[in-house]
N, C-alpha and C. Protein backbone atom coordinates (compact mmCIF):
# COMPACT_ATOMS: atom_id res chain seq x y z
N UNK A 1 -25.66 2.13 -1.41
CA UNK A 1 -24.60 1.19 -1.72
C UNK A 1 -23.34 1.94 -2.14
N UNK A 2 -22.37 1.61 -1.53
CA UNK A 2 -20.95 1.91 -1.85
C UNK A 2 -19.70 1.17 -2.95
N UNK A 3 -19.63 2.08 -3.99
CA UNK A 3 -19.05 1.02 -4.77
C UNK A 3 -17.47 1.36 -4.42
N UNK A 4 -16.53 0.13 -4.88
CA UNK A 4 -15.38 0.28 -4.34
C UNK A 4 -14.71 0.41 -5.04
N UNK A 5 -13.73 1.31 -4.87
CA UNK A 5 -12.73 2.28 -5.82
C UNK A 5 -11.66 1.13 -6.11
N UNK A 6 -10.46 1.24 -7.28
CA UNK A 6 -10.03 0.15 -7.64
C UNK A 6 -8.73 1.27 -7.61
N UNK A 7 -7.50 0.09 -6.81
CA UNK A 7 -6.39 0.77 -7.15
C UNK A 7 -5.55 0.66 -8.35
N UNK A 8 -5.10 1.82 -9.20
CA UNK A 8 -4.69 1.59 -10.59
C UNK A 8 -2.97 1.11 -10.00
N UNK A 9 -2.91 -0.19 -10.75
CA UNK A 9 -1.75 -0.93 -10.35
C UNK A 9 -0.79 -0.23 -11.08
N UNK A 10 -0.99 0.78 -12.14
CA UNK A 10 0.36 1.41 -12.51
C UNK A 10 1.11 2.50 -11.32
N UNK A 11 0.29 2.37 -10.44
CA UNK A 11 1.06 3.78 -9.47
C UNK A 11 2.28 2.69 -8.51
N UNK A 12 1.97 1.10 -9.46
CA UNK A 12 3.17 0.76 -8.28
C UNK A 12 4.55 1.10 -8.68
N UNK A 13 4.48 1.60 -10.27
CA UNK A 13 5.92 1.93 -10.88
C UNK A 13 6.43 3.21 -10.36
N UNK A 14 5.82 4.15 -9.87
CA UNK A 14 6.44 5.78 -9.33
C UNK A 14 6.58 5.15 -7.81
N UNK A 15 5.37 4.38 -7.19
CA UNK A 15 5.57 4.23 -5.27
C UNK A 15 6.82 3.46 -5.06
N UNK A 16 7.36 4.31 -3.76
CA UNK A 16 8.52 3.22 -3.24
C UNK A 16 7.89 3.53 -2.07
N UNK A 17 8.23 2.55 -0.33
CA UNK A 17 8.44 2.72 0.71
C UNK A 17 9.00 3.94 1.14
N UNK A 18 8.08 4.14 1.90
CA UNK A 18 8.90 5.67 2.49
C UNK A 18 9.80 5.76 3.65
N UNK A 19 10.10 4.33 3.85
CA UNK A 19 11.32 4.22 4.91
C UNK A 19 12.40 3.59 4.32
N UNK A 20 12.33 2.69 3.66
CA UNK A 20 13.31 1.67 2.86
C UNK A 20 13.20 2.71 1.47
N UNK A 21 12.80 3.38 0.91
CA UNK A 21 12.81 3.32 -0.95
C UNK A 21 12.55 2.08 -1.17
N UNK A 22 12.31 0.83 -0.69
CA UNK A 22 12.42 -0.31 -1.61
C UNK A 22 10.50 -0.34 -2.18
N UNK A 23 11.00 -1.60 -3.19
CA UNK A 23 9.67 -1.96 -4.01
C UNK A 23 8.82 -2.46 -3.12
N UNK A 24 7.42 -2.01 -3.62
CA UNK A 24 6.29 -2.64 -2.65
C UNK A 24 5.46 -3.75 -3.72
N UNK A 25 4.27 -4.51 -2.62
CA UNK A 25 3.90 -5.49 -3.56
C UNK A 25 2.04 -5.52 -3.28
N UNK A 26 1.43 -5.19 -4.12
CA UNK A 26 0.10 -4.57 -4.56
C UNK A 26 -0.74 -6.26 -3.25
N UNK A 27 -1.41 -6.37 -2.95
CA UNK A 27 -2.48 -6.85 -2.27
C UNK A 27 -3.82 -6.54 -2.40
N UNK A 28 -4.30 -6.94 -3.64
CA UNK A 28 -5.75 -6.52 -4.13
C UNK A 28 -6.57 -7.17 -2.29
N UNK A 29 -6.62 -8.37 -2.08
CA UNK A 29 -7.45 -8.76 -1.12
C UNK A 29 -7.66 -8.08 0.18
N UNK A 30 -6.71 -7.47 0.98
CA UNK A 30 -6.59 -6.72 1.81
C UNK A 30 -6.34 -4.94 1.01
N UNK A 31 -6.37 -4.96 -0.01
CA UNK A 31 -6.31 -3.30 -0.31
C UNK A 31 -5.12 -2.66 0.62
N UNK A 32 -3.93 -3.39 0.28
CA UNK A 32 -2.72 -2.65 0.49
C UNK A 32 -1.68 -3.03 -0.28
N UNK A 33 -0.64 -1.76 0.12
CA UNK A 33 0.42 -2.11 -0.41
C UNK A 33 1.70 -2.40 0.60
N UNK A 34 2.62 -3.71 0.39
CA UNK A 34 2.95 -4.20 1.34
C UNK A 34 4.65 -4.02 1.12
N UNK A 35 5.74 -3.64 2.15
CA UNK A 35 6.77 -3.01 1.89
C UNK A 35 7.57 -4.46 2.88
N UNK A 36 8.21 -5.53 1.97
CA UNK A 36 8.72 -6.56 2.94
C UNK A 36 9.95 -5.96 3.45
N UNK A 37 10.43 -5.20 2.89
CA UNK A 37 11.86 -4.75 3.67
C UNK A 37 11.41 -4.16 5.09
N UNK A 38 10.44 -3.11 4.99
CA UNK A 38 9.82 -2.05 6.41
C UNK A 38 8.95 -3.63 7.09
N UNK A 39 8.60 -4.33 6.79
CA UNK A 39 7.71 -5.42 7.28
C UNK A 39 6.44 -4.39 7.54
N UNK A 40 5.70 -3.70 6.54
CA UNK A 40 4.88 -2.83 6.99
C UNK A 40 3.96 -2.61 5.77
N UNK A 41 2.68 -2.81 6.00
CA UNK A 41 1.66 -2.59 4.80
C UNK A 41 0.42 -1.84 4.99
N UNK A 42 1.30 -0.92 4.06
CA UNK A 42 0.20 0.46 4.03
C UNK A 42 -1.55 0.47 3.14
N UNK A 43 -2.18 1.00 3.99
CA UNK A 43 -3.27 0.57 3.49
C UNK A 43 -3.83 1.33 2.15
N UNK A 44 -4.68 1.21 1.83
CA UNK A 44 -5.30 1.63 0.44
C UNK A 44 -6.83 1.94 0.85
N UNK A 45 -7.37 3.51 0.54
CA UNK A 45 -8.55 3.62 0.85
C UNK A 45 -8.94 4.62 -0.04
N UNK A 46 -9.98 4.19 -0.62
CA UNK A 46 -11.30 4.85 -1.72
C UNK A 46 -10.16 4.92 -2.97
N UNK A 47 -9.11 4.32 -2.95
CA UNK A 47 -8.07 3.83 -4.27
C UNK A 47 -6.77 4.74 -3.99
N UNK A 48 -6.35 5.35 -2.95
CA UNK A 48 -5.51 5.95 -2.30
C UNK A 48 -4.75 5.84 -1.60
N UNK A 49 -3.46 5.23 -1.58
CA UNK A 49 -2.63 4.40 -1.03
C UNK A 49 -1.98 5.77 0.29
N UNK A 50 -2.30 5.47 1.34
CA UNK A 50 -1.73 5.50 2.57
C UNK A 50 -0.46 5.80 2.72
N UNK A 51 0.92 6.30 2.63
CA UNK A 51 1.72 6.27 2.58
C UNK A 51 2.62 6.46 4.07
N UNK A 52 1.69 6.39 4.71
CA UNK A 52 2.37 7.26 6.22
C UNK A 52 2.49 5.84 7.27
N UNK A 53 3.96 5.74 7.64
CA UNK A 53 4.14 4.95 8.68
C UNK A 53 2.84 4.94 10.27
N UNK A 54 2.40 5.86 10.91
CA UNK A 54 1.38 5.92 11.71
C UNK A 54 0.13 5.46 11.08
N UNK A 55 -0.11 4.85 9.70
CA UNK A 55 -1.02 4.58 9.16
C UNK A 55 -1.01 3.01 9.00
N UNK A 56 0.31 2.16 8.99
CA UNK A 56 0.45 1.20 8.27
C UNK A 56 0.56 0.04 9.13
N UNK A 57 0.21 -1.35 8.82
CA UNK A 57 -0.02 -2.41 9.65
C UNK A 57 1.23 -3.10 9.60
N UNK A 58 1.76 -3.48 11.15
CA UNK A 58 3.27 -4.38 10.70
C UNK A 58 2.75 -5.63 10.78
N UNK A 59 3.82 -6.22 9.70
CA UNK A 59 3.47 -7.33 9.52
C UNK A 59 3.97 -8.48 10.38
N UNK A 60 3.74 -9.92 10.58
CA UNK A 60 4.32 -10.53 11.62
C UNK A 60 5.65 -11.24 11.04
């Protein structure tokens, strides 16, 4: 059994978007973090936020 890593919501105060700088917005349910300016939400894995555009899901 795999237990699932928890992302510490204080890393949303240092993260910005790495295309915009703008603020992102935490998504416990999907385990991302979601950048509405880039329309792009980077994923979060084993509590490790993704930061790389070739990584990230656009949004519709």
């Amino acid at each position: 059994m795999t237990d699932k890593v928890e992302f510490d919501r204080r890393m949303l105060e240092a993260l910005v978007c790495p295309l915009t700088q703008g603020t992102l917005r935490y998504d416990a349910e999907r385990q991302e973090l979601v950048s509405p300016q880039a329309r792009l939400a980077f994923p979060i894995r084993e509590g490790i936020p993704i930061m790389l555009e070739s990584e990230a899901r656009v949004l519709a």
